[in-house]
N, C-alpha and C. Protein backbone atom coordinates (compact mmCIF):
# COMPACT_ATOMS: atom_id res chain seq x y z
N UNK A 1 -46.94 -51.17 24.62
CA UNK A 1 -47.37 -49.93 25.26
C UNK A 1 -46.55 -48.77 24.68
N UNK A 2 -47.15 -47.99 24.00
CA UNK A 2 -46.85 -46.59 23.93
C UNK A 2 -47.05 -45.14 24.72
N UNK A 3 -45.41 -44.68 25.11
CA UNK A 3 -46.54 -43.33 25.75
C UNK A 3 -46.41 -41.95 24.67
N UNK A 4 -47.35 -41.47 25.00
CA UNK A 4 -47.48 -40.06 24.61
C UNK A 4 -46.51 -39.02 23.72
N UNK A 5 -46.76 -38.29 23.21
CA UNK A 5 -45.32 -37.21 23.05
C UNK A 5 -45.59 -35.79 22.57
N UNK A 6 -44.84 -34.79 23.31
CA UNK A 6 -45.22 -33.39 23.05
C UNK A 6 -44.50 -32.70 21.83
N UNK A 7 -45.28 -32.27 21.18
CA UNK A 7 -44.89 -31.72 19.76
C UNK A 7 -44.90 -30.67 19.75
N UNK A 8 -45.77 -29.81 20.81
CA UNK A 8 -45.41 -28.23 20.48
C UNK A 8 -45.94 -27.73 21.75
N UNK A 9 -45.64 -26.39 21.65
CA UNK A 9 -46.14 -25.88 23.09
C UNK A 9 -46.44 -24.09 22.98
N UNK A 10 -47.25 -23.70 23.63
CA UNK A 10 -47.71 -22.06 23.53
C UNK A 10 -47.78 -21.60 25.09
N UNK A 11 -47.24 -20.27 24.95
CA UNK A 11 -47.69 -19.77 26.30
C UNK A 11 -47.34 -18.24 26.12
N UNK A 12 -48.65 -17.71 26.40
CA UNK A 12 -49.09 -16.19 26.31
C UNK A 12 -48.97 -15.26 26.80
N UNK A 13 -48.69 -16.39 28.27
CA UNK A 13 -48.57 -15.24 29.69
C UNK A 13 -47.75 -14.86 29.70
N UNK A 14 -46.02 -14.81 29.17
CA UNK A 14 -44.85 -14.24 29.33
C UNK A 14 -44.42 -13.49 28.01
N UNK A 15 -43.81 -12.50 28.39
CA UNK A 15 -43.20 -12.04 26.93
C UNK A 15 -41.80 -12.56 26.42
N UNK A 16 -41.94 -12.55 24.79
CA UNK A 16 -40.96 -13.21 24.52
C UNK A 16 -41.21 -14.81 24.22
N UNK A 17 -40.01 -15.37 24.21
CA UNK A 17 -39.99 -16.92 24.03
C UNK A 17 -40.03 -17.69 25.07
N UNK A 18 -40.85 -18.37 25.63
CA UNK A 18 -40.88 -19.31 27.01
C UNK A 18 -39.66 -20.22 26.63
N UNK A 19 -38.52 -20.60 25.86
CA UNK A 19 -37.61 -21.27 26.44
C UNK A 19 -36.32 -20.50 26.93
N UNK A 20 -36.53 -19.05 26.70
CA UNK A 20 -35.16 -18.50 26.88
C UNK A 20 -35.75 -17.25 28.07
N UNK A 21 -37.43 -17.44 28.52
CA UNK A 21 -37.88 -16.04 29.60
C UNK A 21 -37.76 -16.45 30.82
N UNK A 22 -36.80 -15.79 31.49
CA UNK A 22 -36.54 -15.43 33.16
C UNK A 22 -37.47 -14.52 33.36
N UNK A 23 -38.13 -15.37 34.91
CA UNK A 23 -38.64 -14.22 35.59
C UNK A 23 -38.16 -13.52 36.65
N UNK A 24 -38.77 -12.09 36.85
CA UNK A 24 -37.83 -11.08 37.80
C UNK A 24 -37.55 -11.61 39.02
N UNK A 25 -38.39 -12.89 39.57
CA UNK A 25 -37.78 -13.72 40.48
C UNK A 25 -38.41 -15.05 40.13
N UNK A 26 -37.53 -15.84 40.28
CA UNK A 26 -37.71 -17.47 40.07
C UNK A 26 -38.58 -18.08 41.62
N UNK A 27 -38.43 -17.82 42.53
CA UNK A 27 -39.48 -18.00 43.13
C UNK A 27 -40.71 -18.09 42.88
N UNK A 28 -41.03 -17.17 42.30
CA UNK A 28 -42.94 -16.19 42.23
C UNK A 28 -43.35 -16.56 40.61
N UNK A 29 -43.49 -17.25 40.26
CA UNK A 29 -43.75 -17.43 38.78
C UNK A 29 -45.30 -18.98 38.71
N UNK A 30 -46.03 -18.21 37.66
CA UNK A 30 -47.58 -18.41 37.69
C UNK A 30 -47.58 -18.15 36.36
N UNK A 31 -47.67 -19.09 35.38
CA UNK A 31 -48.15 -18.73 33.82
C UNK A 31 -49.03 -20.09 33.33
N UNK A 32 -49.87 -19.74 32.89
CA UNK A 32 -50.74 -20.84 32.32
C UNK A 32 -49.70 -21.22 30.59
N UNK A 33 -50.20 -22.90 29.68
CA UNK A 33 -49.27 -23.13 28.65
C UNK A 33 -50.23 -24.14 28.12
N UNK A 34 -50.24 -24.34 27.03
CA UNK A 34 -50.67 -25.25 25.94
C UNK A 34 -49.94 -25.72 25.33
N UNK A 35 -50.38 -27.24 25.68
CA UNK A 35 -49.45 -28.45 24.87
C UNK A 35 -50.00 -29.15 24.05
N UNK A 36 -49.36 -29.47 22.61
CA UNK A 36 -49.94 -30.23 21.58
C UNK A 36 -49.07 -31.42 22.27
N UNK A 37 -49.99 -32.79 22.37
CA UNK A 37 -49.60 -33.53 23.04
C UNK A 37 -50.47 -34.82 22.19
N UNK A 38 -49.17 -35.70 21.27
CA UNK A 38 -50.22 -36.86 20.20
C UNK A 38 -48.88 -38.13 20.58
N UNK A 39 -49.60 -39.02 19.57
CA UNK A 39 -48.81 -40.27 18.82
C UNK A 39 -47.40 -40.21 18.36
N UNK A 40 -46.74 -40.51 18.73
CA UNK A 40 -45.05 -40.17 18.00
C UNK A 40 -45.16 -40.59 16.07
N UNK A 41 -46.04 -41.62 15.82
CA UNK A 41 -46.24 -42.19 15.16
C UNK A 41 -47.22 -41.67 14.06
N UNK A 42 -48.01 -40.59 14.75
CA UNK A 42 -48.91 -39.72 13.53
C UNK A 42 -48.72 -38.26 13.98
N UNK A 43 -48.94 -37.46 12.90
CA UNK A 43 -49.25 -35.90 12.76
C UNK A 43 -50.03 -35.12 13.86
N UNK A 44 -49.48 -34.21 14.49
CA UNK A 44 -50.28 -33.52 14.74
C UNK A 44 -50.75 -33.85 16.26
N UNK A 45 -51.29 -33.48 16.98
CA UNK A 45 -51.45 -34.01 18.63
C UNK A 45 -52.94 -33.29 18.67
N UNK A 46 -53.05 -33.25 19.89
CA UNK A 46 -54.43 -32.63 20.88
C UNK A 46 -53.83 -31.42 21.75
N UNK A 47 -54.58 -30.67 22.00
CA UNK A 47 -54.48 -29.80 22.95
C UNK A 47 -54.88 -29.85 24.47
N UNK A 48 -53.63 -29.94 25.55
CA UNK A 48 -54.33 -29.91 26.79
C UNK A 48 -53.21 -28.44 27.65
N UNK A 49 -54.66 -27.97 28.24
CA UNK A 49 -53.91 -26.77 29.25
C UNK A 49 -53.23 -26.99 30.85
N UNK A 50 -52.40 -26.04 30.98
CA UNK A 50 -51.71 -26.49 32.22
C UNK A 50 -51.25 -25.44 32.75
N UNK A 51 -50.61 -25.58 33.69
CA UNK A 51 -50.30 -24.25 34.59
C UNK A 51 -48.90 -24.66 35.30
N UNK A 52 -47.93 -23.70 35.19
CA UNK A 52 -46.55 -23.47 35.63
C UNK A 52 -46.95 -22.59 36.90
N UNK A 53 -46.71 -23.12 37.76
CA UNK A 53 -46.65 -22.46 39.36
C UNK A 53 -45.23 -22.88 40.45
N UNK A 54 -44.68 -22.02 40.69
CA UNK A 54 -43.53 -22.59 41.81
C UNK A 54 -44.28 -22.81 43.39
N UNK A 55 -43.69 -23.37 44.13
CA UNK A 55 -43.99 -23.31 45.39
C UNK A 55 -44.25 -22.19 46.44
N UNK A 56 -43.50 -21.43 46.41
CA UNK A 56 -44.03 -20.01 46.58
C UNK A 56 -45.37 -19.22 46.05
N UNK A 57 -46.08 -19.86 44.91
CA UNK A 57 -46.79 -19.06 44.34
C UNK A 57 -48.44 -19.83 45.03
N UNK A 58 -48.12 -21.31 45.16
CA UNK A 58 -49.01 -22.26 45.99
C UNK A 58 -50.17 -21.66 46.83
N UNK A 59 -49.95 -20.80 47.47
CA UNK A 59 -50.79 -20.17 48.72
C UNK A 59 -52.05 -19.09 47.85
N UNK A 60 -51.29 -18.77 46.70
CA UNK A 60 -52.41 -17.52 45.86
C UNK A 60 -53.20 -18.82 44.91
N UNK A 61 -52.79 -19.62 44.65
CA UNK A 61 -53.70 -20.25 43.52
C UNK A 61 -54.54 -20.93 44.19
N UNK A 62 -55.72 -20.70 43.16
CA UNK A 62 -57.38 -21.20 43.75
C UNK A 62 -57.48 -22.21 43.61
N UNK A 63 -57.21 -22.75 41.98
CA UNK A 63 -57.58 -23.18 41.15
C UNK A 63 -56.32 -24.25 41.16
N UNK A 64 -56.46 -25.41 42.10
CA UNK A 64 -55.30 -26.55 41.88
C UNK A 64 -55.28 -27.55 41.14
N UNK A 65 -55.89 -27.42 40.04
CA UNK A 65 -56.36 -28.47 39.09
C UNK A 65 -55.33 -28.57 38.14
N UNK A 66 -54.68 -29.41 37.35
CA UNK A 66 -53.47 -29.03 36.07
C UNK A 66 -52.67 -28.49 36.28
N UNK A 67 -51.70 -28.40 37.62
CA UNK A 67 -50.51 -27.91 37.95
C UNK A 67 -49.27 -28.67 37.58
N UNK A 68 -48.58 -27.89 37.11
CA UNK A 68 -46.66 -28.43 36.83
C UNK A 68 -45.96 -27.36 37.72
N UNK A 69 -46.03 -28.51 39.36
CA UNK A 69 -45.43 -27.00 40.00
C UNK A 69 -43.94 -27.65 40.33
N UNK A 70 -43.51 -26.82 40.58
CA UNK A 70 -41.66 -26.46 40.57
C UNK A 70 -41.33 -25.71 41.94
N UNK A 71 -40.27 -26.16 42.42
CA UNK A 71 -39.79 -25.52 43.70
C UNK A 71 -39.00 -23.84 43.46
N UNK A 72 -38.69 -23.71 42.43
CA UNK A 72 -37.96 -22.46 41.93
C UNK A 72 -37.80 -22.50 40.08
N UNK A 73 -38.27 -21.73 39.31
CA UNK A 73 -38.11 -21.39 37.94
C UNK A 73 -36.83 -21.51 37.55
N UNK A 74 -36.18 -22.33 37.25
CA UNK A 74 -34.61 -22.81 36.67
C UNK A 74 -34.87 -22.25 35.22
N UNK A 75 -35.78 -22.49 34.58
CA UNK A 75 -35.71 -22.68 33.07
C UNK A 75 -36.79 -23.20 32.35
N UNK A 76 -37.16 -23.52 31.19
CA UNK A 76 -37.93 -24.33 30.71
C UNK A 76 -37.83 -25.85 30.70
N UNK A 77 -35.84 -26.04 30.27
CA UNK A 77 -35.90 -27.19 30.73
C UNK A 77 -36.12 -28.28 31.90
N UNK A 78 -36.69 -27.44 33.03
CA UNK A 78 -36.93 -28.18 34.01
C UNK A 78 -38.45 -28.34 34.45
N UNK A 79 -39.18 -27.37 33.34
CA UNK A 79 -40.59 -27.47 33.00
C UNK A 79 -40.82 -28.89 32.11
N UNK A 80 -39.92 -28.53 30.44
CA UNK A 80 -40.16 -29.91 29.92
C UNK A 80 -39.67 -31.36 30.43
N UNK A 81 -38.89 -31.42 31.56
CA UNK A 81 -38.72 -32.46 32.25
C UNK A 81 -39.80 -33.12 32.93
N UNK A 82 -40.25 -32.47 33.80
CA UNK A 82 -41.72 -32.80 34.50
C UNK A 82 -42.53 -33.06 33.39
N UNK A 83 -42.54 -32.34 32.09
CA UNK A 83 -43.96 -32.81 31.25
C UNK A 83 -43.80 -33.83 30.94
N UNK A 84 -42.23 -34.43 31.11
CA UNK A 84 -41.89 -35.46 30.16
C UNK A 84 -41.99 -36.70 31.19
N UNK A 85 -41.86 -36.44 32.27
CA UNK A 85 -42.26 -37.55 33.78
C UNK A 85 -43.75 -37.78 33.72
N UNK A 86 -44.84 -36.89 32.96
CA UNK A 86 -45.87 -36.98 33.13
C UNK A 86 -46.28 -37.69 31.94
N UNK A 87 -45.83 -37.91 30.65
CA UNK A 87 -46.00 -38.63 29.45
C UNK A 87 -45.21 -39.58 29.94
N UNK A 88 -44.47 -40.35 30.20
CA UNK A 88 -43.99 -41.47 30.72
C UNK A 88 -44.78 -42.12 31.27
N UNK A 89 -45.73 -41.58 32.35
CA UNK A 89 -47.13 -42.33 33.07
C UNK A 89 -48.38 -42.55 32.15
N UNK A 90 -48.32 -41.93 31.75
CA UNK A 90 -49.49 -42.59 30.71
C UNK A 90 -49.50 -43.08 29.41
N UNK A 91 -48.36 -44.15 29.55
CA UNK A 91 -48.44 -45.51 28.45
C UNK A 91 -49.69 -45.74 28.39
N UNK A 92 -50.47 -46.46 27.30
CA UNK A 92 -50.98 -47.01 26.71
C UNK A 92 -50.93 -48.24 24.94
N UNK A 93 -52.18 -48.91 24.91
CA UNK A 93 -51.79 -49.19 23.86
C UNK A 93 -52.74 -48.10 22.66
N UNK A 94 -53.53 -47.23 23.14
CA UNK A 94 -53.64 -46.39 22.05
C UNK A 94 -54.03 -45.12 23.15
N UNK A 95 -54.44 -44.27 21.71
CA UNK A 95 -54.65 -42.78 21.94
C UNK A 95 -55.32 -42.27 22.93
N UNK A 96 -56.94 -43.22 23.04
CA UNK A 96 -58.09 -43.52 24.04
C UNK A 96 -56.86 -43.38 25.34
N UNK A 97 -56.76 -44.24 25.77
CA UNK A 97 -55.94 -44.70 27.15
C UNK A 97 -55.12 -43.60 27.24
N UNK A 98 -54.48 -43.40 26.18
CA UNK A 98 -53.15 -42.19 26.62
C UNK A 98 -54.07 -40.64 27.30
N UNK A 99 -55.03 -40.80 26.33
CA UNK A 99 -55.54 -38.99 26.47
C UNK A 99 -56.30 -38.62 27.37
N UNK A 100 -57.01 -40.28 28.36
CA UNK A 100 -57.63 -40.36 29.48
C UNK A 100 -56.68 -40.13 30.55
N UNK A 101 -55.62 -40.75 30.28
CA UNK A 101 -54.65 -40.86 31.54
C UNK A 101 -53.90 -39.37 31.53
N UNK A 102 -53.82 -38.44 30.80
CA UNK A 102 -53.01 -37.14 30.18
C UNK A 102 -54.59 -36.60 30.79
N UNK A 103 -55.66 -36.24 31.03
CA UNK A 103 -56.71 -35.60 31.15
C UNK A 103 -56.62 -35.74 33.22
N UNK A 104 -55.88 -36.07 33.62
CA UNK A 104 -55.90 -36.49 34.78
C UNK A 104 -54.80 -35.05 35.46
N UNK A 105 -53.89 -34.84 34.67
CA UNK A 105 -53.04 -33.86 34.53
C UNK A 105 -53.24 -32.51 34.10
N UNK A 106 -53.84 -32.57 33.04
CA UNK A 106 -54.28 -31.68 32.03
C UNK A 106 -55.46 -31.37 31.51
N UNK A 107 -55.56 -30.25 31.25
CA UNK A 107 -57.28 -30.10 30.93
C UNK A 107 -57.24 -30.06 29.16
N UNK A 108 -57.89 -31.55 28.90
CA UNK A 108 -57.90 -31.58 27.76
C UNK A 108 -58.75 -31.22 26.95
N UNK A 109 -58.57 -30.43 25.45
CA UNK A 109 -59.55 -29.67 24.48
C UNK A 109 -60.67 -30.13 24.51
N UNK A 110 -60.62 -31.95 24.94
CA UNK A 110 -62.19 -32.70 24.04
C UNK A 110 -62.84 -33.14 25.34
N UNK A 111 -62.39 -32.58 26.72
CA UNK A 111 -62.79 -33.13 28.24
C UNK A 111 -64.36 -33.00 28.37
N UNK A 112 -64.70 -31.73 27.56
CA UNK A 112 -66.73 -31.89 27.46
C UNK A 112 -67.22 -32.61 26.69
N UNK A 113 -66.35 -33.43 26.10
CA UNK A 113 -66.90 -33.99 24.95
C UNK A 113 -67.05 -35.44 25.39
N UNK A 114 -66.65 -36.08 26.27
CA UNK A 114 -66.71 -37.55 26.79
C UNK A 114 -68.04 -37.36 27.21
């Protein structure tokens, strides 16, 4: 069984670099992010979207589908921790299995395509 692994990551909603951006309060923080998310073993990953929400922010969002929510904005590293609790769950022995079980989490690029 292999799981998953994140190779890169984008996010639009903040200015600056998402591993070094504080927000004006760590409470209240809501940014959507894109993860290249593949094979440790080959090039290149898939794209699935997700959403950074703290607990505080819970009550405004509609849309609870693909959440990485957090009790307070520490950092990124406590964003890529959770992503990394969430690739841990979806071992598989291939890509199929991994990107089904990662689509459960995440809204993945090829999800209209099944």
């Amino acid at each position: 069984m292999e799981s998953p692994v994140l190779k890169d990551w984008c996010c639009e909603d903040v200015k600056g670099d998402i591993e070094t951006w504080c927000p004006a309060d760590p409470y209240y923080v809501d940014y959507s992010i894109v993860l290249t998310i593949g094979r440790k073993s080959e090039e290149g990953g898939d794209n699935f979207w997700g959403r950074v929400v703290t607990d505080k922010m819970m009550p405004q969002v509609e849309d609870k589908n693909f959440l990485i929510q957090v009790p307070e904005y520490t950092g990124w590293p406590l964003v890529l921790e959770k992503i990394d609790n969430i690739l841990d769950e979806c071992k598989d022995i291939g890509w199929s299995g991994m990107s089904e079980q990662l689509s459960k989490y995440f809204l993945w690029e090829y999800s209209d395509c099944r």
